[in-house]
Protein backbone atom coordinates (compact mmCIF):
# COMPACT_ATOMS: atom_id res chain seq x y z
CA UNK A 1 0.00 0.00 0.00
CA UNK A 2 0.98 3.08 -0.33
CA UNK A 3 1.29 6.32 2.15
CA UNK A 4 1.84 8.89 -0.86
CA UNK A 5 -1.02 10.38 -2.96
CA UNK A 6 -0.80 9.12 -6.00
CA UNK A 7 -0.84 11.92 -9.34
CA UNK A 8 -3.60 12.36 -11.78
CA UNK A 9 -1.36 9.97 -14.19
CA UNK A 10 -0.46 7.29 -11.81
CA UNK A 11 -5.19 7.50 -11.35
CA UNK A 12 -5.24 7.34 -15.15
CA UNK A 13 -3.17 4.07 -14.91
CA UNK A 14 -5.01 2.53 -12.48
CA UNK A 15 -8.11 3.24 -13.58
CA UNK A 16 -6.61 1.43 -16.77
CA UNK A 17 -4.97 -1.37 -14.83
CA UNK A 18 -8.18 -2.04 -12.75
CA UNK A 19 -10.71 -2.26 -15.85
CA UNK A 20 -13.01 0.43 -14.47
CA UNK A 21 -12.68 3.18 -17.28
CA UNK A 22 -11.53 2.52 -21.23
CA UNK A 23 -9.22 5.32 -21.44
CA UNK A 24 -7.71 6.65 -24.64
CA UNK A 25 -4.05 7.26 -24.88
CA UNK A 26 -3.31 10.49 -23.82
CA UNK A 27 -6.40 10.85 -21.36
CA UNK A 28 -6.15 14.14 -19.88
CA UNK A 29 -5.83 14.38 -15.93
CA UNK A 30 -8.66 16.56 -16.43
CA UNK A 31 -11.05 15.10 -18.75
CA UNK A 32 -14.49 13.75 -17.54
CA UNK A 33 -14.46 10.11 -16.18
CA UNK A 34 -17.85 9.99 -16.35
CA UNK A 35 -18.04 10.72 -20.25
CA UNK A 36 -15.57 8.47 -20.75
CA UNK A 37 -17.61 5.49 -19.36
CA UNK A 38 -17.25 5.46 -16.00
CA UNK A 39 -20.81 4.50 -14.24
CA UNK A 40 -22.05 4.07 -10.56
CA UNK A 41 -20.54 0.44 -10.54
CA UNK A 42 -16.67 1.56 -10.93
CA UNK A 43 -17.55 4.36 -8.53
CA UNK A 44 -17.84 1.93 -5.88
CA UNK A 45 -15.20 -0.15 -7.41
CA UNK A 46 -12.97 2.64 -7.40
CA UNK A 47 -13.73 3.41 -3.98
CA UNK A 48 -12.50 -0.03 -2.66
CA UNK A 49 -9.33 0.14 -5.24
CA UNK A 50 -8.45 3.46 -3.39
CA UNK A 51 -8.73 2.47 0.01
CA UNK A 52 -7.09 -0.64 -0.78
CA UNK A 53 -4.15 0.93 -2.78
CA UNK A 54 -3.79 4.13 -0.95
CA UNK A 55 -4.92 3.80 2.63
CA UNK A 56 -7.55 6.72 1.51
CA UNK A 57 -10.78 6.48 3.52
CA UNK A 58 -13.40 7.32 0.81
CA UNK A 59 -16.86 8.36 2.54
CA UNK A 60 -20.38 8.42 1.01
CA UNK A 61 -20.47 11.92 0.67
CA UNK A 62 -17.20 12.24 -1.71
CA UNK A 63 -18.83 10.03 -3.76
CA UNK A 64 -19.81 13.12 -5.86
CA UNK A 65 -18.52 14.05 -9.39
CA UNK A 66 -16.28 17.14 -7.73
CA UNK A 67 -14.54 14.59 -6.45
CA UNK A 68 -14.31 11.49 -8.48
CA UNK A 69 -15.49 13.27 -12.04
CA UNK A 70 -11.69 13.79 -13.30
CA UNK A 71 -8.37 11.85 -12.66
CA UNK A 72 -6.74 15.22 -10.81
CA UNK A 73 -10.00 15.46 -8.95
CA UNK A 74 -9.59 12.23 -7.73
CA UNK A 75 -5.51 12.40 -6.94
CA UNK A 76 -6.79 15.37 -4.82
CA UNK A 77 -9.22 13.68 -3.02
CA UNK A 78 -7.34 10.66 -2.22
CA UNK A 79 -4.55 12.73 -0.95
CA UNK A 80 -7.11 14.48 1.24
CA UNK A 81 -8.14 11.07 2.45
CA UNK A 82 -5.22 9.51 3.33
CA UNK A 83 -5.00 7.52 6.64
């Protein structure tokens, strides 16, 4: 596990790695997850991945697309999360 947030890239690869999003090459950090494919399904998915991967403790009420909507928006809030 790791103690560092990761960086909007390193969310783009997992993301990739963990089957929850088909990203394009070249993604942007801040293009729209959920216009890319992402549904309600990997947002509790991804929820897991992060707490399992980053020590980040996700609650219900992050769950919103400010937070989880874009990969830098999502680097952010893990970081905020961290244990």
């Amino acid at each position: 596990m790791m103690s560092a947030a990761p960086s909007a890239d390193e969310i783009v690869e997992m993301l990739r790695e963990e089957g929850l999003a088909e990203l394009p090459e070249g993604f942007p950090v801040d293009g729209d997850l959920f216009a890319a494919g992402m549904d309600s399904m990997a947002v509790m998915q991804l929820i897991v991945i992060a707490e399992e991967r980053y020590g980040a403790v996700i609650r219900p009420e992050d769950a919103g697309r400010e937070n989880l909507g874009t990969p830098a928006a999502l680097a952010g809030l893990i970081g905020r999360r961290l244990a």
